[in-house]
Protein backbone atom coordinates (compact mmCIF):
# COMPACT_ATOMS: atom_id res chain seq x y z
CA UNK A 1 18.07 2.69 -4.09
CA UNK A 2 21.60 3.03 -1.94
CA UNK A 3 20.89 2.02 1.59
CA UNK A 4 22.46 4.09 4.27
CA UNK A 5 22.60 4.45 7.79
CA UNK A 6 19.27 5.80 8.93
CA UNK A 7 18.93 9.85 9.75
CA UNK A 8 15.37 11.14 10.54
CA UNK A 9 15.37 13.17 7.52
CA UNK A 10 15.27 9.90 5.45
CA UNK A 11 11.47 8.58 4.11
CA UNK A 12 12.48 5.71 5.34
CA UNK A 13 13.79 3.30 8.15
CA UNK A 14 14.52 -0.34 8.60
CA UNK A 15 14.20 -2.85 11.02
CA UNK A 16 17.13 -4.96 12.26
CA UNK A 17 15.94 -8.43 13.04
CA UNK A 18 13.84 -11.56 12.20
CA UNK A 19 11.24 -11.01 14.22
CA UNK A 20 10.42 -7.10 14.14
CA UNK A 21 10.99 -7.75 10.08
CA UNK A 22 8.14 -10.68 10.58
CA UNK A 23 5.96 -8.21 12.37
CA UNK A 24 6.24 -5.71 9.56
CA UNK A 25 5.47 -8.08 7.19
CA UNK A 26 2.78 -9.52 8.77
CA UNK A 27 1.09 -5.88 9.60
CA UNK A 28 2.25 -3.76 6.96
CA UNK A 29 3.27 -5.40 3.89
CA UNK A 30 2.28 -2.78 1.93
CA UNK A 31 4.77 -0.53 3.10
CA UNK A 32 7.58 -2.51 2.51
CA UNK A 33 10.47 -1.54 -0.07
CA UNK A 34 12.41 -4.63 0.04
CA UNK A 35 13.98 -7.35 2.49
CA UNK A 36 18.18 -8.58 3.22
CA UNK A 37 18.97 -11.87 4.47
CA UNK A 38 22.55 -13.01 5.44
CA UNK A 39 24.32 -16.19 3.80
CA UNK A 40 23.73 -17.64 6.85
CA UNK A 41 20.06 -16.81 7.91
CA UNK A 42 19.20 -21.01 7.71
CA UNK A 43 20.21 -20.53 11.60
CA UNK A 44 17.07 -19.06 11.94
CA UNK A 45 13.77 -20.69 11.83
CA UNK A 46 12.38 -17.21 11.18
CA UNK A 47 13.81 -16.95 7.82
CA UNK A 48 11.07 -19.37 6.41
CA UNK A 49 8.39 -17.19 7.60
CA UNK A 50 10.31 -14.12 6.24
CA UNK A 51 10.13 -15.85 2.87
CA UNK A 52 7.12 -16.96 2.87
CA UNK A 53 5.50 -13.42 3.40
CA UNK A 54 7.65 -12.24 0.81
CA UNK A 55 6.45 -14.19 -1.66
CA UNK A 56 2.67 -13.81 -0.57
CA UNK A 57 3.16 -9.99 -1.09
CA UNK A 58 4.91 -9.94 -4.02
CA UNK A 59 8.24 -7.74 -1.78
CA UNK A 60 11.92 -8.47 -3.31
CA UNK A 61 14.05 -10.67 -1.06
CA UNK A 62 17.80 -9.89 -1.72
CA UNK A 63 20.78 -11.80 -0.01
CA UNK A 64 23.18 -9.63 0.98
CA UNK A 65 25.25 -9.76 3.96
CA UNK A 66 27.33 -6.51 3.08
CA UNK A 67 23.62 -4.29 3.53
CA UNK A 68 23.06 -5.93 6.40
CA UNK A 69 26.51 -5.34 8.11
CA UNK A 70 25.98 -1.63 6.43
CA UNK A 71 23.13 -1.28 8.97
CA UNK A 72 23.51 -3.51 11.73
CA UNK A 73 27.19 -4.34 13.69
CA UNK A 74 25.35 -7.30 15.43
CA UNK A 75 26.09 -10.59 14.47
CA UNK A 76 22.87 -11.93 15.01
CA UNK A 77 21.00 -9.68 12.97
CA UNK A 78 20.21 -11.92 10.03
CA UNK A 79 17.16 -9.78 8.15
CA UNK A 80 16.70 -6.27 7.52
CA UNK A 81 13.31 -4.81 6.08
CA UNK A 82 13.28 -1.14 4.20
CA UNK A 83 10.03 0.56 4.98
CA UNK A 84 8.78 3.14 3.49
CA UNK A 85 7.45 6.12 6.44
CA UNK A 86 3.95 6.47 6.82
CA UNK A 87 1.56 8.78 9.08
CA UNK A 88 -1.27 7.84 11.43
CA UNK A 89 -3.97 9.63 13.64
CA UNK A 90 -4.94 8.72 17.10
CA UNK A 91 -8.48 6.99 17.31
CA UNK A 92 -11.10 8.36 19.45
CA UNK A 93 -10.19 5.82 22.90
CA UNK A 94 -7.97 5.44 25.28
CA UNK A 95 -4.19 7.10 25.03
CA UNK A 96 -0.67 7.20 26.18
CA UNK A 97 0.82 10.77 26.26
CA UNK A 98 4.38 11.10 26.37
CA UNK A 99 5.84 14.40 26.99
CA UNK A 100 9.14 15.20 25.48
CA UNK A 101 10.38 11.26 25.44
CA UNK A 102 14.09 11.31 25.49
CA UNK A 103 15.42 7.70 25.61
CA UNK A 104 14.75 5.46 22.71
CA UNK A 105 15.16 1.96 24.85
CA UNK A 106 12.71 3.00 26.96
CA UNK A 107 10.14 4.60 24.16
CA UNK A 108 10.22 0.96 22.34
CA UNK A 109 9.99 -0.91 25.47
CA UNK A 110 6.91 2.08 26.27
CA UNK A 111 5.12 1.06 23.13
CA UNK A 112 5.24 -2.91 23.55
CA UNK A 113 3.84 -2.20 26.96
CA UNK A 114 1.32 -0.04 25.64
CA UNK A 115 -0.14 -2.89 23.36
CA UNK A 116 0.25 -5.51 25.76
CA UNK A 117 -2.35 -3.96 27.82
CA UNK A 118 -5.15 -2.88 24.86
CA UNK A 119 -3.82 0.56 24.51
CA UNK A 120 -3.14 1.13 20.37
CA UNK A 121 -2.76 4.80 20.63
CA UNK A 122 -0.15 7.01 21.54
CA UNK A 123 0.45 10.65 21.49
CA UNK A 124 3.90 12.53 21.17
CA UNK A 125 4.52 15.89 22.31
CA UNK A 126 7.45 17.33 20.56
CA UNK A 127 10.29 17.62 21.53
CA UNK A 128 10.60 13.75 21.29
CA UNK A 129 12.61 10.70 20.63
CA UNK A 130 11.54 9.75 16.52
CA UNK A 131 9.94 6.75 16.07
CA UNK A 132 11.04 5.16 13.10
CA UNK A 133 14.34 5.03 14.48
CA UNK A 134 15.81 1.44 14.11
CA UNK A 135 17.08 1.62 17.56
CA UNK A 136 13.42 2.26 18.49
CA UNK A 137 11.70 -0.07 15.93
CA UNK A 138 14.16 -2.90 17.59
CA UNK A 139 13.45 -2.37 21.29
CA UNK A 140 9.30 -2.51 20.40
CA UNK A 141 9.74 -5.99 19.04
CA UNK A 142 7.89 -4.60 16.15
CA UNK A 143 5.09 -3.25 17.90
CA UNK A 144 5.09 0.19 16.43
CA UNK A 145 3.47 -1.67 13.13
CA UNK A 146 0.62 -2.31 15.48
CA UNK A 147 -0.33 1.12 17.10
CA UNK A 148 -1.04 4.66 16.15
CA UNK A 149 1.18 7.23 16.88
CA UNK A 150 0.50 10.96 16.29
CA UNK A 151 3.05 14.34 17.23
CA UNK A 152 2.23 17.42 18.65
CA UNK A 153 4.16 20.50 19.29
CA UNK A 154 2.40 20.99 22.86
CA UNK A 155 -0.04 19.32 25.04
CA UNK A 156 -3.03 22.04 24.21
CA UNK A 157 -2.45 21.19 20.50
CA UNK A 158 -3.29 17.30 21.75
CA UNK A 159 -6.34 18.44 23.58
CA UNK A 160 -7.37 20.44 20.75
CA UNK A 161 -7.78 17.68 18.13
CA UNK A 162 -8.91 15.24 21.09
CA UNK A 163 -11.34 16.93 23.84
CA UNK A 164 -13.79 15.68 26.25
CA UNK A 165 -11.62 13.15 27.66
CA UNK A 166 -10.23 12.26 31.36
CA UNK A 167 -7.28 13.65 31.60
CA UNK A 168 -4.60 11.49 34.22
CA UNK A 169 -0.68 13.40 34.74
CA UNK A 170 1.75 10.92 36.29
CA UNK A 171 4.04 12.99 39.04
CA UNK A 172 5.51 13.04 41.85
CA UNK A 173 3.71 15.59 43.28
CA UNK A 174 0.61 14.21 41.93
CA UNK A 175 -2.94 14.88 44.05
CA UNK A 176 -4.20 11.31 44.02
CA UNK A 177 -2.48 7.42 45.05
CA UNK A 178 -3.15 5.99 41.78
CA UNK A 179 -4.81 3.07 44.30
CA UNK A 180 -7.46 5.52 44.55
CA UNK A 181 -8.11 5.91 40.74
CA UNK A 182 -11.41 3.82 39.46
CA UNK A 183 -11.57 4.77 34.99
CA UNK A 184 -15.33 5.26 34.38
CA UNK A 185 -16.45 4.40 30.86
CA UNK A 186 -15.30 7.63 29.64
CA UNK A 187 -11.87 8.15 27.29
CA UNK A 188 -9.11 9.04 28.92
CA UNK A 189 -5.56 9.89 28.20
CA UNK A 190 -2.45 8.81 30.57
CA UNK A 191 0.07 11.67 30.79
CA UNK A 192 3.60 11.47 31.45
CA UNK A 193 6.94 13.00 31.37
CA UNK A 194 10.49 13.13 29.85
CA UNK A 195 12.90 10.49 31.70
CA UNK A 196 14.77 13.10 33.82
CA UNK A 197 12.70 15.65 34.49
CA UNK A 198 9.20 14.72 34.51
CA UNK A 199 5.94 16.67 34.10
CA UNK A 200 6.57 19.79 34.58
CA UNK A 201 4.41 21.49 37.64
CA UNK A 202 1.93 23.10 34.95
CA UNK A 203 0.43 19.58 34.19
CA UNK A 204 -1.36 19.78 38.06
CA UNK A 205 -3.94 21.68 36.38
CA UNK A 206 -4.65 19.08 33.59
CA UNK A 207 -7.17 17.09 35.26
CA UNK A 208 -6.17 14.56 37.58
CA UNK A 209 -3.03 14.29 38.72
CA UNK A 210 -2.04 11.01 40.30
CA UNK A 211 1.36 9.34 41.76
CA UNK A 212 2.29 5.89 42.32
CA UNK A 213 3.26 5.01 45.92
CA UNK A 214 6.50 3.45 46.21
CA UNK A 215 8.83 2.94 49.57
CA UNK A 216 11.21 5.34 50.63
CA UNK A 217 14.46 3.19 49.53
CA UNK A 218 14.18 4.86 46.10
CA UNK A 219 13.01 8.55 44.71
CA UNK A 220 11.23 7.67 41.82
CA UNK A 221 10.55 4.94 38.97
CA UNK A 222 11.84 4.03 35.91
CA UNK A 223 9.50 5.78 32.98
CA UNK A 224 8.40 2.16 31.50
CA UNK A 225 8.48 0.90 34.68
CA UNK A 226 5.69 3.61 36.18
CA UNK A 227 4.02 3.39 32.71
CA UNK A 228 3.73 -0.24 32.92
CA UNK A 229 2.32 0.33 36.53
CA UNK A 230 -0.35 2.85 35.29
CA UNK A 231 -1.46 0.75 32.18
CA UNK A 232 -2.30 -2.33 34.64
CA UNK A 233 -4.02 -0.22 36.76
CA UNK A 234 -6.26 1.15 34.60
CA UNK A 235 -6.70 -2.34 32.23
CA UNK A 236 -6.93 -4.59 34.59
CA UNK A 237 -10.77 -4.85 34.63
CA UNK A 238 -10.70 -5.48 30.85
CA UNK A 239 -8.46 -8.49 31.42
CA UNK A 240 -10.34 -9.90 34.76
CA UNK A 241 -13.13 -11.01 31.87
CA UNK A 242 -10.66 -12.48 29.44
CA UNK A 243 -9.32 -15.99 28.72
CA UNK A 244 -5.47 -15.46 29.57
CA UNK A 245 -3.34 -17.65 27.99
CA UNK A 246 -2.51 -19.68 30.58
């Protein structure tokens, strides 16, 4: 199998690090084509895990630092993991909607948020960043192994396959201070836009739609940073019951 840079047409991707590499072993061994190490990966106390997993799941583990420079121009990228693409489906509970996701930074950062706070499913409306791109696999910390994820060409095609839920659109011109926002024990589905732009005015008739007060010094959040917002706000019972870990 020749290794080359990834394109979205490929069946599969890779992951550039120890620790999104230990993630994918650890949740998806199954998937897994075969594993790089560097020369050098003793530096890392990962690399014992790495190997370890390996060995448990019968994967190949092949030093070679030319594959690894192939793929990744960091220096301190010291495993790479080929992974074969797979599909999921949403479950029937609570989900993230992103609307024509742009950025991949923020769509990794998006989906490590999304499981920090108990939320395993997310929904994709096309046009949208892919997934299993590297740069995206990287910035989740290997997170993406532990949700579902599920694309749609538009938002009624989503409600279609997954009705009778609350519906909640993040905007600026939203109806409701999010403040004012108690979740009920039904399902319900967080909605929200493309870095730039947005929801689009159309989503005001999607349920409720909601905005996050904010002073005047600034004219809007950050995407992860308003998602991260919303996904406290609507957890944080769930966690007022838990042991935290500290």
């Amino acid at each position: 199998m020749k290794i080359k840079a990834y394109h979205k047409n490929f069946e599969y991707t890779y992951t550039l690090g120890v620790f999104e590499t230990i993630e994918l072993l650890k949740n998806k061994p199954e998937l897994v084509l075969r594993v790089y190490i560097k020369s050098n990966s003793y530096k890392n106390k990962g690399i014992e895990i790495i190997e370890n997993l390996c060995k448990r799941n019968k994967i190949d583990l092949i030093e070679s630092d030319n594959t690894i420079n192939k793929l990744s121009r960091k220096d301190n990228c010291f495993a790479i993991a080929i992974i074969k693409k797979y599909d999921t489906e949403l479950k029937n509970t609570n989900h993230v909607v992103l609307v024509n996701p742009g950025d991949m930074g923020n769509m990794g950062t998006i989906i490590r948020t999304m499981l920090g706070f108990g939320y395993n499913d997310l929904a994709i409306i096309r046009p949208g960043v892919d997934v299993f791109d590297p740069k995206v696999v990287r910035a989740s910390m290997g997170a993406i192994f532990n949700i579902n994820f599920e694309y749609f060409d538009t938002f009624d095609d989503y409600l279609h396959k997954y009705p009778n839920r609350d519906i909640y659109s993040l905007m600026l011109k939203g109806a409701k201070n999010i403040h004012s926002i108690e979740p009920n024990e039904k399902n319900h589905s967080l909605v929200f836009g493309n870095e730039s732009s947005g929801l689009p005015d159309e989503f005001l008739n999607y349920g409720q739609s909601i905005f996050i007060p904010h002073s005047d010094k600034i004219d809007s959040l950050n995407l992860s940073m308003a998602l991260g917002i919303t996904l406290y706000h609507f957890s944080k019972d769930m966690f007022k019951l838990k042991q935290v870990l500290r």
